[in-house]
C-alpha atoms as a PDB file:
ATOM      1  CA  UNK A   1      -7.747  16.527   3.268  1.00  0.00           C
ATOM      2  CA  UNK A   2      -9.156  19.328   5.256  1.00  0.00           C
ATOM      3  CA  UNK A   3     -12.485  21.075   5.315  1.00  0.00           C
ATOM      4  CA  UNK A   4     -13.740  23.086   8.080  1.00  0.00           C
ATOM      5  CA  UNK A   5     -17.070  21.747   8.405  1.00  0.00           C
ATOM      6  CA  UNK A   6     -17.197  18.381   9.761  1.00  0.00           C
ATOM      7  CA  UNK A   7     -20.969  17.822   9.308  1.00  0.00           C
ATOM      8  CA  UNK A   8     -20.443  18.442   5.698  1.00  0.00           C
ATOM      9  CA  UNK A   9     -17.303  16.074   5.263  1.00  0.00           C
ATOM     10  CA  UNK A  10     -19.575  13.266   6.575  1.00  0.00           C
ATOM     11  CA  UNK A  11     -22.223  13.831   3.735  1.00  0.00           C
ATOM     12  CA  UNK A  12     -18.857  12.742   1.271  1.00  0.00           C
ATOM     13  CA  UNK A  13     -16.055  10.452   2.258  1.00  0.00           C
ATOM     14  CA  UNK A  14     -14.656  11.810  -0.359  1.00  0.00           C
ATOM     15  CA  UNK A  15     -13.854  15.493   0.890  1.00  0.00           C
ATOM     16  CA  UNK A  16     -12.601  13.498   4.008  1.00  0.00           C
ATOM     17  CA  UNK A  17      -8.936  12.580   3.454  1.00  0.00           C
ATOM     18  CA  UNK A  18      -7.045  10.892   0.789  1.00  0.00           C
ATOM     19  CA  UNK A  19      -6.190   7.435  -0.159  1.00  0.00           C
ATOM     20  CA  UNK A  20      -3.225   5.712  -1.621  1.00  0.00           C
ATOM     21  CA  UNK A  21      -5.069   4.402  -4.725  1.00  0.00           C
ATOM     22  CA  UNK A  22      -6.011   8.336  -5.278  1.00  0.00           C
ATOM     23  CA  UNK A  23      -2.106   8.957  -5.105  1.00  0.00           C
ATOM     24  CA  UNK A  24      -1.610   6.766  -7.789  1.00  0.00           C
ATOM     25  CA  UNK A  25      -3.967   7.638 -10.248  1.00  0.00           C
ATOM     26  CA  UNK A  26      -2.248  11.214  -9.408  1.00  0.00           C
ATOM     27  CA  UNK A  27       0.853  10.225  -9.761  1.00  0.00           C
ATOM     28  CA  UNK A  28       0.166   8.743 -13.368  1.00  0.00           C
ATOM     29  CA  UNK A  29      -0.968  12.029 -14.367  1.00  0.00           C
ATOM     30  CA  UNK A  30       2.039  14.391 -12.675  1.00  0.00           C
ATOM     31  CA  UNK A  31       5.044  12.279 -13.026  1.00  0.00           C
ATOM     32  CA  UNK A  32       7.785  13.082 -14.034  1.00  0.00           C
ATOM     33  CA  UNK A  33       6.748  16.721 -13.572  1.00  0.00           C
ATOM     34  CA  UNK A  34       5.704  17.481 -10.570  1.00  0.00           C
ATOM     35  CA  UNK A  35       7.291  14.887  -8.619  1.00  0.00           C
ATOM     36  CA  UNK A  36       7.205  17.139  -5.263  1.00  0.00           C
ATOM     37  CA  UNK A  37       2.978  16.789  -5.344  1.00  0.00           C
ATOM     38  CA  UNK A  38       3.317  13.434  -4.934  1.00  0.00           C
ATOM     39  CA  UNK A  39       6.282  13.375  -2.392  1.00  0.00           C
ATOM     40  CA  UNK A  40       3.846  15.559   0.005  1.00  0.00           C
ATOM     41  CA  UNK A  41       0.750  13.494  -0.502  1.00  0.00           C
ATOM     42  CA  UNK A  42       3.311  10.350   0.679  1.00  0.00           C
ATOM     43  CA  UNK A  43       4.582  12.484   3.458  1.00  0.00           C
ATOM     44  CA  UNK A  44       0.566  13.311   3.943  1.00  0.00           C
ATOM     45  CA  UNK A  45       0.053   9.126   4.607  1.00  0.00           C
ATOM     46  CA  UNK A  46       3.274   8.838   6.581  1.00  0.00           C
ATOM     47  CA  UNK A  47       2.176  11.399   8.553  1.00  0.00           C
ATOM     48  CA  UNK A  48      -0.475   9.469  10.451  1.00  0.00           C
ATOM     49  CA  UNK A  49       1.292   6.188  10.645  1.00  0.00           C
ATOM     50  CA  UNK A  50       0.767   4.597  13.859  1.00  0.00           C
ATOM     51  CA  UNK A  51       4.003   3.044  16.350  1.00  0.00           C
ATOM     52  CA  UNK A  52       3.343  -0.394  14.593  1.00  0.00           C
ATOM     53  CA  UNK A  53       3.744   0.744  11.089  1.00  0.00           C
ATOM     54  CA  UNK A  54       0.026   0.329   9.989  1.00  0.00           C
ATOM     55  CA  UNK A  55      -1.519   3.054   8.019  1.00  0.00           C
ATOM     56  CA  UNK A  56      -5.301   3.528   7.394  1.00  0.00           C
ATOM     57  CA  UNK A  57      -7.014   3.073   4.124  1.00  0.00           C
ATOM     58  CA  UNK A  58      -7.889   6.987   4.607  1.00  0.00           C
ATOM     59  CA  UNK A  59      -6.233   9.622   6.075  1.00  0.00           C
ATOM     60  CA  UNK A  60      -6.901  13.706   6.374  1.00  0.00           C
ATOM     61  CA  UNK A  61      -6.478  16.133   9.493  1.00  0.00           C
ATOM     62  CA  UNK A  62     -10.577  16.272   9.931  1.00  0.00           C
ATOM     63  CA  UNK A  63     -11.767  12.749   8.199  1.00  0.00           C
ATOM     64  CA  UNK A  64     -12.739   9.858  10.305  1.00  0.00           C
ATOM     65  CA  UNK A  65     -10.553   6.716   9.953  1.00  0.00           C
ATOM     66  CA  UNK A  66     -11.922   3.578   8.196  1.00  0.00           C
ATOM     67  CA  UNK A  67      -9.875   1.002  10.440  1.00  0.00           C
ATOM     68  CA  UNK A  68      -8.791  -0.853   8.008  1.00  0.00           C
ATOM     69  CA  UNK A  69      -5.168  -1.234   6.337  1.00  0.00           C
ATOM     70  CA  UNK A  70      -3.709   0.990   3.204  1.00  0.00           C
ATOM     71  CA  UNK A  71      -3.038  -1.343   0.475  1.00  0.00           C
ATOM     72  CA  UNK A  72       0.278  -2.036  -0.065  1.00  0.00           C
ATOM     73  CA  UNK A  73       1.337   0.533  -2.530  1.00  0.00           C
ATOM     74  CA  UNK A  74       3.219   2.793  -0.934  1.00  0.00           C
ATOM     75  CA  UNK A  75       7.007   1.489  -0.824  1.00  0.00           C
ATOM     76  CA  UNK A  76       6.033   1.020  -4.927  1.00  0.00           C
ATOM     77  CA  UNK A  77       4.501   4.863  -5.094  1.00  0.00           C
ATOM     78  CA  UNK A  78       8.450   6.267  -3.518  1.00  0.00           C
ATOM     79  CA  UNK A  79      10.430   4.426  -5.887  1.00  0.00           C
ATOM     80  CA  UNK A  80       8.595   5.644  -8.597  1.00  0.00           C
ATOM     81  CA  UNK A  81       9.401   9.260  -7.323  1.00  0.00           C
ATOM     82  CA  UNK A  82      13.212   8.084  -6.905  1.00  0.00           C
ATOM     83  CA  UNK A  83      14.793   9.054 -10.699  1.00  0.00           C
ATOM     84  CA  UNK A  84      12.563  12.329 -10.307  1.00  0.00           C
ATOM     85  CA  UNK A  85      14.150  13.340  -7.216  1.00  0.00           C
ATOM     86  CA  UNK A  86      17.437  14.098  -6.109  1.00  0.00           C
ATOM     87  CA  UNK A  87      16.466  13.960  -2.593  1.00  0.00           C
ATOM     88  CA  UNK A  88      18.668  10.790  -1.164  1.00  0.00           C
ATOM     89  CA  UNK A  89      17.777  12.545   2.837  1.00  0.00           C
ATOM     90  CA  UNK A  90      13.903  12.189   2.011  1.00  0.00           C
ATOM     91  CA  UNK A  91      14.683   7.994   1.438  1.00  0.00           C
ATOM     92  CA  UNK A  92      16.993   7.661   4.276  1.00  0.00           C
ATOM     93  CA  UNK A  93      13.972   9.464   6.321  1.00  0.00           C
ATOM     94  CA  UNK A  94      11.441   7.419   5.190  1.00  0.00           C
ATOM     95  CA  UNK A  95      13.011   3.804   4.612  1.00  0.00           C
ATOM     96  CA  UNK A  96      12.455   2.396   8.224  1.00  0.00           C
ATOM     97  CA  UNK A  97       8.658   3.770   7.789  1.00  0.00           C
ATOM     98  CA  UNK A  98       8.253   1.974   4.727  1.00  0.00           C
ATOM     99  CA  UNK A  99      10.059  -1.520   6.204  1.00  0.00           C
ATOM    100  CA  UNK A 100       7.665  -1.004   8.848  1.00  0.00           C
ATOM    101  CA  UNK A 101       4.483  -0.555   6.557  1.00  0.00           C
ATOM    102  CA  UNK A 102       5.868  -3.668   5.233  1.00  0.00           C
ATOM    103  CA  UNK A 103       5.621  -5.637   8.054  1.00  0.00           C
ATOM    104  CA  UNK A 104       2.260  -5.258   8.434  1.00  0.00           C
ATOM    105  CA  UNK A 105       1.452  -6.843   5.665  1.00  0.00           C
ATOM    106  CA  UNK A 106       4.096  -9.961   5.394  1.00  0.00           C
ATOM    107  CA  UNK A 107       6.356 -11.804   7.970  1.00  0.00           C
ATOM    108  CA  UNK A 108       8.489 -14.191   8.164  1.00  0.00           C
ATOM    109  CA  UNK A 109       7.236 -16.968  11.122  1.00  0.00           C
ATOM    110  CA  UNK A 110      10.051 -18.893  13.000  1.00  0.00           C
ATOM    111  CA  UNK A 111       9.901 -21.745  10.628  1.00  0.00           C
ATOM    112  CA  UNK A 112      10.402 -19.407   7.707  1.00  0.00           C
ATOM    113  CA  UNK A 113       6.908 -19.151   6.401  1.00  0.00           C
ATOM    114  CA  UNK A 114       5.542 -16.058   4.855  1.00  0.00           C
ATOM    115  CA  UNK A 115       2.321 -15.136   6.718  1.00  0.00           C
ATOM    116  CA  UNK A 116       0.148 -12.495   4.517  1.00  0.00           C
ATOM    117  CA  UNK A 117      -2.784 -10.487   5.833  1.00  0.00           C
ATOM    118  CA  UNK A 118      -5.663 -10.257   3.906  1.00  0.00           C
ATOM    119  CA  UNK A 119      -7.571  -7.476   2.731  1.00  0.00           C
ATOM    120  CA  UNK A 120     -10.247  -6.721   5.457  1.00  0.00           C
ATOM    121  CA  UNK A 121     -13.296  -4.368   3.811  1.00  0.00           C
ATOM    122  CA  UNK A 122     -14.420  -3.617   0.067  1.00  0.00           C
ATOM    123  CA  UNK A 123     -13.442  -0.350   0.967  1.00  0.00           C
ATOM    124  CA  UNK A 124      -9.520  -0.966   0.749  1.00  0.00           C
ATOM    125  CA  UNK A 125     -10.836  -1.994  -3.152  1.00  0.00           C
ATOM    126  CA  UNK A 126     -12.934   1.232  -3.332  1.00  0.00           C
ATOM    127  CA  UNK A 127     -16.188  -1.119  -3.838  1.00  0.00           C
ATOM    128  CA  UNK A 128     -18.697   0.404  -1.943  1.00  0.00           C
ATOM    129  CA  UNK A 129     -22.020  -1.924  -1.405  1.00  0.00           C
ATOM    130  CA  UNK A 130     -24.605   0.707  -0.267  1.00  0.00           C
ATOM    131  CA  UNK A 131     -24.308   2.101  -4.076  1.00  0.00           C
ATOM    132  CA  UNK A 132     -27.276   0.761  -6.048  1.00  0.00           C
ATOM    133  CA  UNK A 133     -24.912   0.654  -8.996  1.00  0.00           C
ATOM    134  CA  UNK A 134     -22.463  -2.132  -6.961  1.00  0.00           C
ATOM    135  CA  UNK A 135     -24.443  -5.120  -7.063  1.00  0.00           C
ATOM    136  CA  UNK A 136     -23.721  -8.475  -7.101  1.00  0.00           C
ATOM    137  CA  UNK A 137     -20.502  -7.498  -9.438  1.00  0.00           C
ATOM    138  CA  UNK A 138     -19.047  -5.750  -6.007  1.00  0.00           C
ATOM    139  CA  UNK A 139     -19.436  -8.151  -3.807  1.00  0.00           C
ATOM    140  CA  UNK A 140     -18.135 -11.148  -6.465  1.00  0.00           C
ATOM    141  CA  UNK A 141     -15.183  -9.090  -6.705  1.00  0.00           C
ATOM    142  CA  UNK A 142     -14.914  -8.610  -2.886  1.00  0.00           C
ATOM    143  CA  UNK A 143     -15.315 -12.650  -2.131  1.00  0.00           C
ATOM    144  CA  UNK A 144     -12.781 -12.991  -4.973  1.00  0.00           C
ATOM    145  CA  UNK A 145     -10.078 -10.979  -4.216  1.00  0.00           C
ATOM    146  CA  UNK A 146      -9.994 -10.855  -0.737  1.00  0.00           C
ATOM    147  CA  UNK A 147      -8.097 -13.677   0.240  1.00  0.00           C
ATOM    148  CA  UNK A 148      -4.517 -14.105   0.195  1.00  0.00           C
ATOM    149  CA  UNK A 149      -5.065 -17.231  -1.999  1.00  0.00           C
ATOM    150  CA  UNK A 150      -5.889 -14.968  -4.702  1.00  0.00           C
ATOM    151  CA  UNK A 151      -3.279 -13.682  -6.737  1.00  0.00           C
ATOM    152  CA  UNK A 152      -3.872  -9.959  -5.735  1.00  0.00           C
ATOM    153  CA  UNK A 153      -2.313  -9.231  -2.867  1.00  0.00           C
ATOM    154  CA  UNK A 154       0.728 -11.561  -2.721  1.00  0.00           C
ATOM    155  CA  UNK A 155       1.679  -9.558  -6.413  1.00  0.00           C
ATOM    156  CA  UNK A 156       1.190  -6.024  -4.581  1.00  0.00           C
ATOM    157  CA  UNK A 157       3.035  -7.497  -2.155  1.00  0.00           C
ATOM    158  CA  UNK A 158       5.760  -8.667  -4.768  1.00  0.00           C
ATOM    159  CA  UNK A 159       6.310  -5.409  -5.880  1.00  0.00           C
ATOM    160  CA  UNK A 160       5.998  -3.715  -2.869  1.00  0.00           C
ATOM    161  CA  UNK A 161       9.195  -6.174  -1.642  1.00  0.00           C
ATOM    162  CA  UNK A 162      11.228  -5.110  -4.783  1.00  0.00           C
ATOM    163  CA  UNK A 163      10.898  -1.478  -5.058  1.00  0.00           C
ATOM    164  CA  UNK A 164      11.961  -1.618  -1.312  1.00  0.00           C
ATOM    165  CA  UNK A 165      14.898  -3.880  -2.110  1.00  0.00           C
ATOM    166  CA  UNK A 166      16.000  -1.404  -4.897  1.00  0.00           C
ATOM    167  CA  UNK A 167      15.459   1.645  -2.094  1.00  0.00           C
ATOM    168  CA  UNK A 168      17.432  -0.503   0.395  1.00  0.00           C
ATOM    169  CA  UNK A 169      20.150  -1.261  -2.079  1.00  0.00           C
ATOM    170  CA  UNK A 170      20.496   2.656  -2.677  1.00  0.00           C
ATOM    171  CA  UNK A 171      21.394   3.276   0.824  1.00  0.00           C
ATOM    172  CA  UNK A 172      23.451   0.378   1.027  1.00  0.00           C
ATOM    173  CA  UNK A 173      21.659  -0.998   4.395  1.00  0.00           C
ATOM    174  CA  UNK A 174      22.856  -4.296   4.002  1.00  0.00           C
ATOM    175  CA  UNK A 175      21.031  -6.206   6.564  1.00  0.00           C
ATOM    176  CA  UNK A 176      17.766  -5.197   5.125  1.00  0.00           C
ATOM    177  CA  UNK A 177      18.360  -6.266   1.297  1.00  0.00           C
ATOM    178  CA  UNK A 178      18.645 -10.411   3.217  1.00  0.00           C
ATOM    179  CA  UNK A 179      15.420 -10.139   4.402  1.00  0.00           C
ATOM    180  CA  UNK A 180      14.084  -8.442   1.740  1.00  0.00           C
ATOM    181  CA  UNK A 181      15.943 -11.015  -0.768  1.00  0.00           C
ATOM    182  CA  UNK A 182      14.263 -13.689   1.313  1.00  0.00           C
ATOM    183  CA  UNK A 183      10.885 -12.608   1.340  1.00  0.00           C
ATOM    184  CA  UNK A 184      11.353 -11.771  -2.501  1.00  0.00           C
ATOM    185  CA  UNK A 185      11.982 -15.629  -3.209  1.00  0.00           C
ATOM    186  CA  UNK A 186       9.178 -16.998  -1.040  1.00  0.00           C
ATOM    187  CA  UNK A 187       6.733 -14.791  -2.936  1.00  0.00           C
ATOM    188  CA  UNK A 188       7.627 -15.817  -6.060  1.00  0.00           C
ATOM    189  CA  UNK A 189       7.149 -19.308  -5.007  1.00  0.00           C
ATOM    190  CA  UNK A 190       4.099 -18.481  -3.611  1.00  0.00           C
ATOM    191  CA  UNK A 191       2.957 -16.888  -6.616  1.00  0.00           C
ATOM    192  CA  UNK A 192       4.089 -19.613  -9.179  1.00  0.00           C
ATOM    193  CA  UNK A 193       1.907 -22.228  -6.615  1.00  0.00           C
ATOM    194  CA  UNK A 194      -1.414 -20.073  -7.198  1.00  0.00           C
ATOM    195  CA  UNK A 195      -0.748 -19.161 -10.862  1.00  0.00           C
ATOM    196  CA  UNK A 196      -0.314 -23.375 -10.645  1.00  0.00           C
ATOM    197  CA  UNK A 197      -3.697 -23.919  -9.084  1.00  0.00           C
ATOM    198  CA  UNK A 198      -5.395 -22.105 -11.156  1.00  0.00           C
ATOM    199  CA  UNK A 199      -4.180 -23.418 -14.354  1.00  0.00           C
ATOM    200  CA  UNK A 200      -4.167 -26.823 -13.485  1.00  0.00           C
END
């Protein structure tokens, strides 16, 4: 994520940080073996969380920021490091980051009512429009999948909610797994209703 040159880092986004999807496709290729990569790369994106939680798409010591939101794939990217480490300190560290991360993504209202963001730029779905090669299949996918009425993000979010109840149980923070339990339910019941919609 760092390269000393920042003209040339603006000629490729790519030599310009790193993003969570990238730590994924990594981690399919180094887990189980070299589960402490992929713990840095996470403390790399934790690293440059702001006070409200948020993280950017892309982060990196010298690469400008995007603005818009990691997709939520983080909380599911630690558990899948948990059997591979024996490092219960790391989790205890990082749980109120990743509640927090969270939160940025899904709330509960005062009525009870999970309220989702929505994805915000192709770029959080590493579509990029000024590529002649994007076309009209990029920006179908964009209009497609960026709403919260589309299955995508409430089933990251689904996950996200269950690896983090499976964390929380670990470390036995009780008042945690209730909201976590609660959000779980809604989710699935939000789910079911758009899986409903679009069979009907």
């Amino acid at each position: 994520g760092s390269y000393p040159r920042l003209d040339i880092i603006e000629i490729n986004s790519g030599w310009s940080g790193q993003t969570l999807p990238e730590i994924l496709m990594l981690a399919e290729t180094l887990l189980p073996g070299n589960p402490g990569i992929i713990k840095g790369l996470l403390q790399n994106m934790l690293a440059h969380q702001l006070p409200d939680g948020s993280i950017d798409h892309q982060v990196g010591p010298n690469g400008p920021r995007t603005g818009h939101s990691a997709l939520p794939i983080l909380v599911q990217l630690a558990a899948d490091l948990q059997p591979f480490l024996d490092d219960t300190a790391w989790f205890e560290e990082i749980h109120p980051r990743l509640l927090a991360f969270l939160k940025t993504w899904i709330t509960l209202d005062a009525d009870s009512q999970l309220k989702m963001r929505e994805l915000s730029h192709p770029v959080q779905l590493g579509v990029e429009f000024n590529s002649p090669q994007a076309g009209l299949l990029g920006s179908d996918l964009w209009i497609r999948l960026k709403s919260s009425d589309n299955i995508l993000v409430p089933a990251l979010l689904l996950r996200e909610v269950t690896a983090l109840f499976q964390i929380t149980r670990l470390l036995q923070k009780e008042p945690e797994l209730a909201w976590l339990e609660q959000v779980r339910e809604l989710l699935k019941v939000h789910l079911e209703r758009l899986w409903d919609d679009k069979t009907a």
